[in-house]
Protein backbone atom coordinates (compact mmCIF):
# COMPACT_ATOMS: atom_id res chain seq x y z
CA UNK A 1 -40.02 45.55 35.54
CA UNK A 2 -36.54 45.28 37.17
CA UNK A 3 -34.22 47.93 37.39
CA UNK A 4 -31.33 45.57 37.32
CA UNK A 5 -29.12 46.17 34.03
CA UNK A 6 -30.12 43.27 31.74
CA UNK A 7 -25.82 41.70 31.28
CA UNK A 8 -25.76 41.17 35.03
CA UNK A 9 -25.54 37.93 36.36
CA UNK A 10 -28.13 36.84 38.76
CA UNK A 11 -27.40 36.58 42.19
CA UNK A 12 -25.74 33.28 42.98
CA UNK A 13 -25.17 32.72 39.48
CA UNK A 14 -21.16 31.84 38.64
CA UNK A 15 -19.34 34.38 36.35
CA UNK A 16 -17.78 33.62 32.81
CA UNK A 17 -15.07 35.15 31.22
CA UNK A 18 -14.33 38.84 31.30
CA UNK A 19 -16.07 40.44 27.74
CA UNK A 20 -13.50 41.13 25.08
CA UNK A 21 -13.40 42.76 22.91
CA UNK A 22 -12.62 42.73 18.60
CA UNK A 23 -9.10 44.48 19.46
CA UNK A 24 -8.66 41.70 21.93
CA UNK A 25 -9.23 38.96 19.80
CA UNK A 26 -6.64 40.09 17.09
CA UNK A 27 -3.94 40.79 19.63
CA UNK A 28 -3.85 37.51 20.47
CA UNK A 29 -4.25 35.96 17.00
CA UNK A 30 -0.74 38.01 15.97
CA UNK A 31 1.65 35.79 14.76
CA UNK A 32 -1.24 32.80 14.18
CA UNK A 33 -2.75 30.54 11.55
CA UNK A 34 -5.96 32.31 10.21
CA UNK A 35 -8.00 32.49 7.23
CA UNK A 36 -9.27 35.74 5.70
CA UNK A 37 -12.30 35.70 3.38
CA UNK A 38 -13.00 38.58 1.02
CA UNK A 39 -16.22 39.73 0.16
CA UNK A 40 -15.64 38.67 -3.76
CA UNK A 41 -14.81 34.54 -2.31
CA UNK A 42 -11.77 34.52 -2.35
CA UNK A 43 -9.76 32.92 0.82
CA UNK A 44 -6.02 33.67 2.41
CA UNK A 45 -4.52 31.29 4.80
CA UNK A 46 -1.24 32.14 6.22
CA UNK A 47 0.74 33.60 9.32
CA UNK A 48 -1.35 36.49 10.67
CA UNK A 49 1.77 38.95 10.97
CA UNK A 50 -0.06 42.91 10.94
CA UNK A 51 -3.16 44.10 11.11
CA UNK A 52 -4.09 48.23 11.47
CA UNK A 53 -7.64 49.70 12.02
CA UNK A 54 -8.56 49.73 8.34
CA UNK A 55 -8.54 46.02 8.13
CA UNK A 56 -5.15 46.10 6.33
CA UNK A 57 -3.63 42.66 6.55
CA UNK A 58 -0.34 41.72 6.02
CA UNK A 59 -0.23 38.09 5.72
CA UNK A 60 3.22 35.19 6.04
CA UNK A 61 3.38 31.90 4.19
CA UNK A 62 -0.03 32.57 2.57
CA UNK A 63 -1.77 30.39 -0.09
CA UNK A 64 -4.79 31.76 -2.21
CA UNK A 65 -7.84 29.50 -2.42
CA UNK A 66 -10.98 30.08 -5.09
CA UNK A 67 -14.15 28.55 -4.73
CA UNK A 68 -12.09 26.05 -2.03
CA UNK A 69 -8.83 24.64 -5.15
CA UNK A 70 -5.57 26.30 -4.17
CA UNK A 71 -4.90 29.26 -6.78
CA UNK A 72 -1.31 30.60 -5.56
CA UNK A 73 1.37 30.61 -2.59
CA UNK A 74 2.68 33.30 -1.44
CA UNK A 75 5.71 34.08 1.11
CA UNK A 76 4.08 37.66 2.11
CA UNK A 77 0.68 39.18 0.88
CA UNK A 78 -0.81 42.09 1.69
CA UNK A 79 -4.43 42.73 1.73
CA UNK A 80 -5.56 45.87 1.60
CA UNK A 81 -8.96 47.56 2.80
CA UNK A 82 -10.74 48.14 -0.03
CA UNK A 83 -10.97 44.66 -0.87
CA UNK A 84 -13.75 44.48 1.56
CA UNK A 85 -12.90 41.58 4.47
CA UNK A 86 -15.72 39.63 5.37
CA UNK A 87 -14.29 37.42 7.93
CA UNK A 88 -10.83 36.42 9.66
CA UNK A 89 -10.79 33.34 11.76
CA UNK A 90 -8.42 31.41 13.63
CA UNK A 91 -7.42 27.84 12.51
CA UNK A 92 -8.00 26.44 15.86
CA UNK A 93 -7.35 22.94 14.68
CA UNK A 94 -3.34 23.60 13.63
CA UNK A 95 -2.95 25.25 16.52
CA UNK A 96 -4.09 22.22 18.90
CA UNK A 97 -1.86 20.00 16.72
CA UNK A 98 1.06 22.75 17.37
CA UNK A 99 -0.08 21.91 21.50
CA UNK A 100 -0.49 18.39 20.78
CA UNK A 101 2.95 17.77 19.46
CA UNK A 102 4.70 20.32 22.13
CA UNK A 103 5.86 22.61 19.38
């Protein structure tokens, strides 16, 4: 057995990225397309504008989706904890049109 740590590279082998971490991740995803699922279905898309360490989400230009038909817009929504998030992504794809068009 080796008594090299097991998340060092081999020798010679070329490094990636630095790890980051959650924290990192919604830093820069502040003021960014994203969708938030809750745990019941039910999805948010909108303007990522707070976040705090109880998964309280406070949400721009948001629309309400169930079972994927648009329910409800929404020019602010907050989303409190106890609603139980199960995921929040980025929308990678509006953001490479954003790139793509030099906005």
């Amino acid at each position: 057995m080796s008594s090299e740590p097991i998340d060092t590279p081999a020798e010679g082998a070329a490094t990636t990225e630095p790890k980051r971490s959650p924290a990192d991740f919604l830093k820069a995803v502040l003021g960014r397309p994203v969708s938030v699922r809750l745990n019941a279905g039910t999805d948010y898309k909108g303007v990522l504008a707070c976040l705090d360490g109880y998964m309280n989400i406070a949400m721009e230009q948001t629309e309400e989706y169930v079972d994927g038909q648009l329910k409800s817009k929404y020019g602010d929504c907050f989303i409190r904890d106890e609603f139980r998030v199960s995921y929040l992504e980025l929308f990678y794809w509006q953001m490479n049109l954003e790139v793509a068009s030099g906005n």
